[in-house]
C-alpha atoms as a PDB file:
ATOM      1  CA  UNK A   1     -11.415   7.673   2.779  1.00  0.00           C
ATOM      2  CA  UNK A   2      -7.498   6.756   2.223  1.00  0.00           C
ATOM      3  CA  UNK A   3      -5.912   9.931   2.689  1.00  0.00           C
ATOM      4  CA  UNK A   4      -1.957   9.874   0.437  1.00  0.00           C
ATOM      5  CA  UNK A   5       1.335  11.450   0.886  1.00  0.00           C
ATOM      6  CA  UNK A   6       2.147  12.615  -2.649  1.00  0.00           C
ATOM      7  CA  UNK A   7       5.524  13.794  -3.923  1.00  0.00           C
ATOM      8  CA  UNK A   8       5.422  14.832  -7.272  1.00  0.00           C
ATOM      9  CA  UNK A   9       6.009  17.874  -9.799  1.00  0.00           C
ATOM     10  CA  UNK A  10       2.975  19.475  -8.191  1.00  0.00           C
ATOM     11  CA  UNK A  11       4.606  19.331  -4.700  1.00  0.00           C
ATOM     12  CA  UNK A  12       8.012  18.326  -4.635  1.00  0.00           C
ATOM     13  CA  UNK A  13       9.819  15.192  -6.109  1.00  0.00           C
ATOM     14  CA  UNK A  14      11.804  12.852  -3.904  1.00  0.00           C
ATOM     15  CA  UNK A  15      15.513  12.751  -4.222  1.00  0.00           C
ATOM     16  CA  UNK A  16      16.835   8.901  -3.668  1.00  0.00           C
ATOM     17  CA  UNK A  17      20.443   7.641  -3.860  1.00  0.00           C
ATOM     18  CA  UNK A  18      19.855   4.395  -4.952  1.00  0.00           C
ATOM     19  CA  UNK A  19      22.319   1.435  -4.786  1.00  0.00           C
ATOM     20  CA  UNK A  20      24.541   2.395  -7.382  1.00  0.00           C
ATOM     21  CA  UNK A  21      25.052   5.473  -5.438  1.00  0.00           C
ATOM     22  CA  UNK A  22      23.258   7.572  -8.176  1.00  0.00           C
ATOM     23  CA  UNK A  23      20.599  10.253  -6.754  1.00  0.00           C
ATOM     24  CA  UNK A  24      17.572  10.319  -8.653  1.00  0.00           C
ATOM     25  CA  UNK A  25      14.154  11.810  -8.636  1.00  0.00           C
ATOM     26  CA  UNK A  26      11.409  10.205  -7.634  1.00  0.00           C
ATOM     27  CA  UNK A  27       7.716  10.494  -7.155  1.00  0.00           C
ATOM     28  CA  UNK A  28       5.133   8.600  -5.196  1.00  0.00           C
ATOM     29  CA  UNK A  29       2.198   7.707  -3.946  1.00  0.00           C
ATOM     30  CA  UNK A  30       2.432   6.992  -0.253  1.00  0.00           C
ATOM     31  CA  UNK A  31      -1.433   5.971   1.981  1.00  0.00           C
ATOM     32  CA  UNK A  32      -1.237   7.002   5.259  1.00  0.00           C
ATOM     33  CA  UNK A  33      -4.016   5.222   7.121  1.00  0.00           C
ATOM     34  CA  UNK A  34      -1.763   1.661   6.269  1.00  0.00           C
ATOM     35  CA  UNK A  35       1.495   3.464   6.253  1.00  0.00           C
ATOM     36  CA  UNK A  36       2.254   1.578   2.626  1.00  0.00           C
ATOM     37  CA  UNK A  37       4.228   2.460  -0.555  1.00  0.00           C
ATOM     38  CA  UNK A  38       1.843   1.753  -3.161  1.00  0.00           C
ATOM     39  CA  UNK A  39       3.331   3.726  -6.035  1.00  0.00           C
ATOM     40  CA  UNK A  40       7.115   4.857  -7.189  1.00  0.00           C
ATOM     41  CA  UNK A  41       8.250   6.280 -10.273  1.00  0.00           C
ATOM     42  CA  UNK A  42      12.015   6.796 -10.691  1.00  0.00           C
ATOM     43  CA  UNK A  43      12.853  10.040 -13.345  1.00  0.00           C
ATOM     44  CA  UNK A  44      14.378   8.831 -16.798  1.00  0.00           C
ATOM     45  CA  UNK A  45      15.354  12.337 -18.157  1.00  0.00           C
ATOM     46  CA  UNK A  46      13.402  15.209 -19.887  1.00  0.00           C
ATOM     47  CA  UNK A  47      12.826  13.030 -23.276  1.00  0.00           C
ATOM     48  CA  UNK A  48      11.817   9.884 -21.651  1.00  0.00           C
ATOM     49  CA  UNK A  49       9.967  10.793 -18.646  1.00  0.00           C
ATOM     50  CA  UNK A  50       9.449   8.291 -15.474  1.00  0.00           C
ATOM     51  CA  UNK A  51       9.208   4.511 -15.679  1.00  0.00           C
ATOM     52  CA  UNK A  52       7.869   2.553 -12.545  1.00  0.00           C
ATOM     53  CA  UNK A  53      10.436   1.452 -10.013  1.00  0.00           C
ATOM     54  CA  UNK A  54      10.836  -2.492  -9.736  1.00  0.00           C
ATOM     55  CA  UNK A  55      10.182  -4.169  -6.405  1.00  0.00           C
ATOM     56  CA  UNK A  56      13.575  -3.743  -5.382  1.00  0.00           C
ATOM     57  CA  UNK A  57      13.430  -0.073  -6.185  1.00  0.00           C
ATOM     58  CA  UNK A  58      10.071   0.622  -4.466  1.00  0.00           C
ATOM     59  CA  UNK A  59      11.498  -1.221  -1.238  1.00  0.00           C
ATOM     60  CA  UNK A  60      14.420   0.905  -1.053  1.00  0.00           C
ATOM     61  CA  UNK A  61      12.578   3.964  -1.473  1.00  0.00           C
ATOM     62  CA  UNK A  62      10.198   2.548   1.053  1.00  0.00           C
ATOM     63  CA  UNK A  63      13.230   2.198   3.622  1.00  0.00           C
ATOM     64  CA  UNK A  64      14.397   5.341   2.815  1.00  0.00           C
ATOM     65  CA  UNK A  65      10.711   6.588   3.598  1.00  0.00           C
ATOM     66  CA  UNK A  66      11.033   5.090   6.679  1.00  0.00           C
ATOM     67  CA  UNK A  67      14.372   6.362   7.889  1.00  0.00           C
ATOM     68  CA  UNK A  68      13.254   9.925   7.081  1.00  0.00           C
ATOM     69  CA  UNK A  69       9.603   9.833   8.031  1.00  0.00           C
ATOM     70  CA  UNK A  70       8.163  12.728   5.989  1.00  0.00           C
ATOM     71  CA  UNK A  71       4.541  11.514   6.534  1.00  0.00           C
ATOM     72  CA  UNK A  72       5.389  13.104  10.334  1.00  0.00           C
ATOM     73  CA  UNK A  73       5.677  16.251   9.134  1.00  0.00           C
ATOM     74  CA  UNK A  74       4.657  16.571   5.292  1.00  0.00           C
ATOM     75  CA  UNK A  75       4.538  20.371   5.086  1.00  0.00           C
ATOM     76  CA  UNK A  76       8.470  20.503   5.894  1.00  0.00           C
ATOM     77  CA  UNK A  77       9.136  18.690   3.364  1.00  0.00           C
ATOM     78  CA  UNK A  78       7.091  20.038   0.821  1.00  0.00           C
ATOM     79  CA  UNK A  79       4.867  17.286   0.038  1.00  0.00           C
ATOM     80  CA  UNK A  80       0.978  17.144  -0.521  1.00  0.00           C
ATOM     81  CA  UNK A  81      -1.812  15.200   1.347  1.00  0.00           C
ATOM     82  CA  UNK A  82      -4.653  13.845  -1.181  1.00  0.00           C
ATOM     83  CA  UNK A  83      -7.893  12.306  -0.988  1.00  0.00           C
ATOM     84  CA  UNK A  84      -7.072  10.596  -3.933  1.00  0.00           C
ATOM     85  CA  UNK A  85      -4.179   8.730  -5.968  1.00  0.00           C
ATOM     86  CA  UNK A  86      -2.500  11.896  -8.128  1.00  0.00           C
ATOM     87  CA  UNK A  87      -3.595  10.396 -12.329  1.00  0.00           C
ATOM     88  CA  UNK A  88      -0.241   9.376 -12.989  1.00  0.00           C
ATOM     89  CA  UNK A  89      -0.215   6.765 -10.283  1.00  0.00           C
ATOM     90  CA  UNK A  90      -3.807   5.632 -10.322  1.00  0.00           C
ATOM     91  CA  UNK A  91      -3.010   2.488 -12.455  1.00  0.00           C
ATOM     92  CA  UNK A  92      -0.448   1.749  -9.867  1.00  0.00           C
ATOM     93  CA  UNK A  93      -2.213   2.168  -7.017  1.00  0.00           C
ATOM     94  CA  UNK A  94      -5.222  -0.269  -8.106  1.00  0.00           C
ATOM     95  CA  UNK A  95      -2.601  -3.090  -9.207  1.00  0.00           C
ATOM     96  CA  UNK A  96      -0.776  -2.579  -6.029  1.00  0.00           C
ATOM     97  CA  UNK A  97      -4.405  -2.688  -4.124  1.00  0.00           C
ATOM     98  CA  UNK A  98      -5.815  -5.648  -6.538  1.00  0.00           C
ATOM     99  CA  UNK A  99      -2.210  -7.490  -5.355  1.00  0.00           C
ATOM    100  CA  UNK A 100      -2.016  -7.202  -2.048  1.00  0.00           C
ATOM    101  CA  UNK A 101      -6.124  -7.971  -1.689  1.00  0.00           C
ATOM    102  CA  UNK A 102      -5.593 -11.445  -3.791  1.00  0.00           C
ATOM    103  CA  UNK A 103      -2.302 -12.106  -1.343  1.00  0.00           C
ATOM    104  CA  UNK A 104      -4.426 -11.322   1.550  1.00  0.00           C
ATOM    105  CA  UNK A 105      -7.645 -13.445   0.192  1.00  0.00           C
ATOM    106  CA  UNK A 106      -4.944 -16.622  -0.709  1.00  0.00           C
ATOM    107  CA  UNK A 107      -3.542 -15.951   3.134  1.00  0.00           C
ATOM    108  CA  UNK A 108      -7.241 -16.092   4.758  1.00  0.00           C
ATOM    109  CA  UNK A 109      -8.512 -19.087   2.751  1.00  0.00           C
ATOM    110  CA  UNK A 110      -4.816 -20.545   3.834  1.00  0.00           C
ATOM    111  CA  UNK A 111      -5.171 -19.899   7.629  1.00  0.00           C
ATOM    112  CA  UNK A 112      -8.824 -21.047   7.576  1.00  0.00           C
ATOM    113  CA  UNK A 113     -10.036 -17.729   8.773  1.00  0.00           C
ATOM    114  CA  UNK A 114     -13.341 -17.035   6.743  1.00  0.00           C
ATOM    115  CA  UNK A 115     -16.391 -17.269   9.270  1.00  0.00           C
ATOM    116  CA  UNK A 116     -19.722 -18.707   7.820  1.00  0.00           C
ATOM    117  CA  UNK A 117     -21.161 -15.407   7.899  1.00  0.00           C
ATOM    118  CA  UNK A 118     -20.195 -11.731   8.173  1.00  0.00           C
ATOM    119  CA  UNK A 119     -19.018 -10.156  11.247  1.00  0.00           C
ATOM    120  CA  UNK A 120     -18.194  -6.928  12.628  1.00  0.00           C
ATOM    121  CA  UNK A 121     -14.159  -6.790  12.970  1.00  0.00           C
ATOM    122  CA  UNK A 122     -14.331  -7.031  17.312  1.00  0.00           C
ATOM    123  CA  UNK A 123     -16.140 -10.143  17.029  1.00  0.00           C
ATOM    124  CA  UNK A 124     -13.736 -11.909  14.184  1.00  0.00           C
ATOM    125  CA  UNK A 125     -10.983 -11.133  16.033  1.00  0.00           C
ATOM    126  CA  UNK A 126     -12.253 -13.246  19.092  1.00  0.00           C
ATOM    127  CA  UNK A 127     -13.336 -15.858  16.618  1.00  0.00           C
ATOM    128  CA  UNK A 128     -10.044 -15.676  14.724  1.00  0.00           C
ATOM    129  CA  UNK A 129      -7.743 -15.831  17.711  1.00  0.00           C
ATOM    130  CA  UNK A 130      -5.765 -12.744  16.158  1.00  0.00           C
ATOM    131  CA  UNK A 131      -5.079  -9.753  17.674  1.00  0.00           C
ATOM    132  CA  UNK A 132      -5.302  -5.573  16.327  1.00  0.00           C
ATOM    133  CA  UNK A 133      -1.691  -5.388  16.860  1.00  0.00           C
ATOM    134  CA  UNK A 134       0.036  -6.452  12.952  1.00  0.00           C
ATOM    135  CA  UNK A 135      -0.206  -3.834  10.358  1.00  0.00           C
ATOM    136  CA  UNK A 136       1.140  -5.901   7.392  1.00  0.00           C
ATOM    137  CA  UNK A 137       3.815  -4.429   5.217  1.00  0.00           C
ATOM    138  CA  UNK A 138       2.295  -4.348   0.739  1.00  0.00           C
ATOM    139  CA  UNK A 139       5.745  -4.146  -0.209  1.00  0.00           C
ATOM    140  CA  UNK A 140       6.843  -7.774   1.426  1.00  0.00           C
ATOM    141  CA  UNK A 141       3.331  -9.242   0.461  1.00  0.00           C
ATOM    142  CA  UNK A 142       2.307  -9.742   4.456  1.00  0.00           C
ATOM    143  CA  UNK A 143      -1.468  -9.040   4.937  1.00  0.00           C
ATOM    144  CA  UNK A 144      -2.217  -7.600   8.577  1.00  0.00           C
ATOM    145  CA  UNK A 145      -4.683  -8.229  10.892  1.00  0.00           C
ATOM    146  CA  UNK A 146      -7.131  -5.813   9.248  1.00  0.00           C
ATOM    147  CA  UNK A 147      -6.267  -6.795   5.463  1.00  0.00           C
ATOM    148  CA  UNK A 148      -6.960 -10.436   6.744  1.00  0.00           C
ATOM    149  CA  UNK A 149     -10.517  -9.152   8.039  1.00  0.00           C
ATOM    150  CA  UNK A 150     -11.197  -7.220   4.975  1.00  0.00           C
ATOM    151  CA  UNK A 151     -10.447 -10.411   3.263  1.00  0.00           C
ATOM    152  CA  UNK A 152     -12.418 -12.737   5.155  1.00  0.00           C
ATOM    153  CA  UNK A 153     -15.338 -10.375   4.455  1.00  0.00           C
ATOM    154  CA  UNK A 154     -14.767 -10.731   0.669  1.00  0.00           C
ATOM    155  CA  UNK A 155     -14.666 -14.293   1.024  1.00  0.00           C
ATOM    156  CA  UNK A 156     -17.653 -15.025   2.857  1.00  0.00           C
ATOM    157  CA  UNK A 157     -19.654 -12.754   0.026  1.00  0.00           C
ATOM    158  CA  UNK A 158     -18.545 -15.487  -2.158  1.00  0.00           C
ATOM    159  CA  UNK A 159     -19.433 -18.132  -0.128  1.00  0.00           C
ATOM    160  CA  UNK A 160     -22.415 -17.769   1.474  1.00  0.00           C
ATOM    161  CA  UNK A 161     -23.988 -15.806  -2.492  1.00  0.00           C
ATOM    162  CA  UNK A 162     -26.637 -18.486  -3.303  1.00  0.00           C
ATOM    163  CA  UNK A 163     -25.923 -20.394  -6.461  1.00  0.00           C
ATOM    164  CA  UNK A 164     -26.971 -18.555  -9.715  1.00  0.00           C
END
């Protein structure tokens, strides 16, 4: 089970200086196992709320994420660890999971990488070629080695399902 970094109003929001040197709050949704961003909302104001941050947005926070590490030590920085996507990001995190599995499906079909059949992961990676070593990054669209598995697993489903 995906296990999230969560900073939000029941831990504590992120504070981000963003490119127009402006500090706002943020919240997000953060999975550990794949160390990816899948969900940032930037504070509008009391009235308004929180809008989602744009691509550009998200990979700055990301960065920042990165710089700072707070997955390390999530307790000092008063942030929560969740089984599950906090409701407010739950729509985000299945687009963000739905996107980056069609990327990674499109990236397996284009590398010729779907076996005939299933296989357990140690045995498609001698069949692929590809090593354990690339994580991928959501944010920049690059499947890893895993995602690329996971993928050719979907695939062959489809493929070898007999014809209705």
């Amino acid at each position: 089970m995906a296990r999230f970094l969560v900073a939000d109003e029941d831990t504590s929001l992120w504070g981000h200086v963003f490119p127009d040197r402006r500090e706002r709050m943020t919240r997000f949704v953060f999975e550990m196992e794949t160390s990816l961003l899948l969900a940032v909302q930037i504070e509008t104001g009391p009235v308004s709320g929180w809008r989602d941050a744009t691509p550009a947005e998200l990979l700055d926070v990301a960065e920042d994420l990165a710089t700072n590490r707070p997955f390390d030590d999530p307790a000092a920085w008063d942030l929560g660890i969740a089984d599950s996507a906090p409701a407010w990001a739950e729509r985000i995190v299945a687009d963000a999971k739905a996107a980056y599995d069609a990327i990674s499906d499109d990236a397996v079909r284009a590398e010729n990488l779907v076996p005939g059949s299933a296989m357990e992961y140690d045995e498609w990676l001698r069949w692929s070629g590809l090593d354990d070593s690339f994580v991928g990054d959501l944010q920049r669209g690059i499947p890893g080695t895993r995602d690329k598995f996971e993928a050719s697993l979907r695939l062959t489903e489809q493929v070898s399902a007999p014809a209705p």
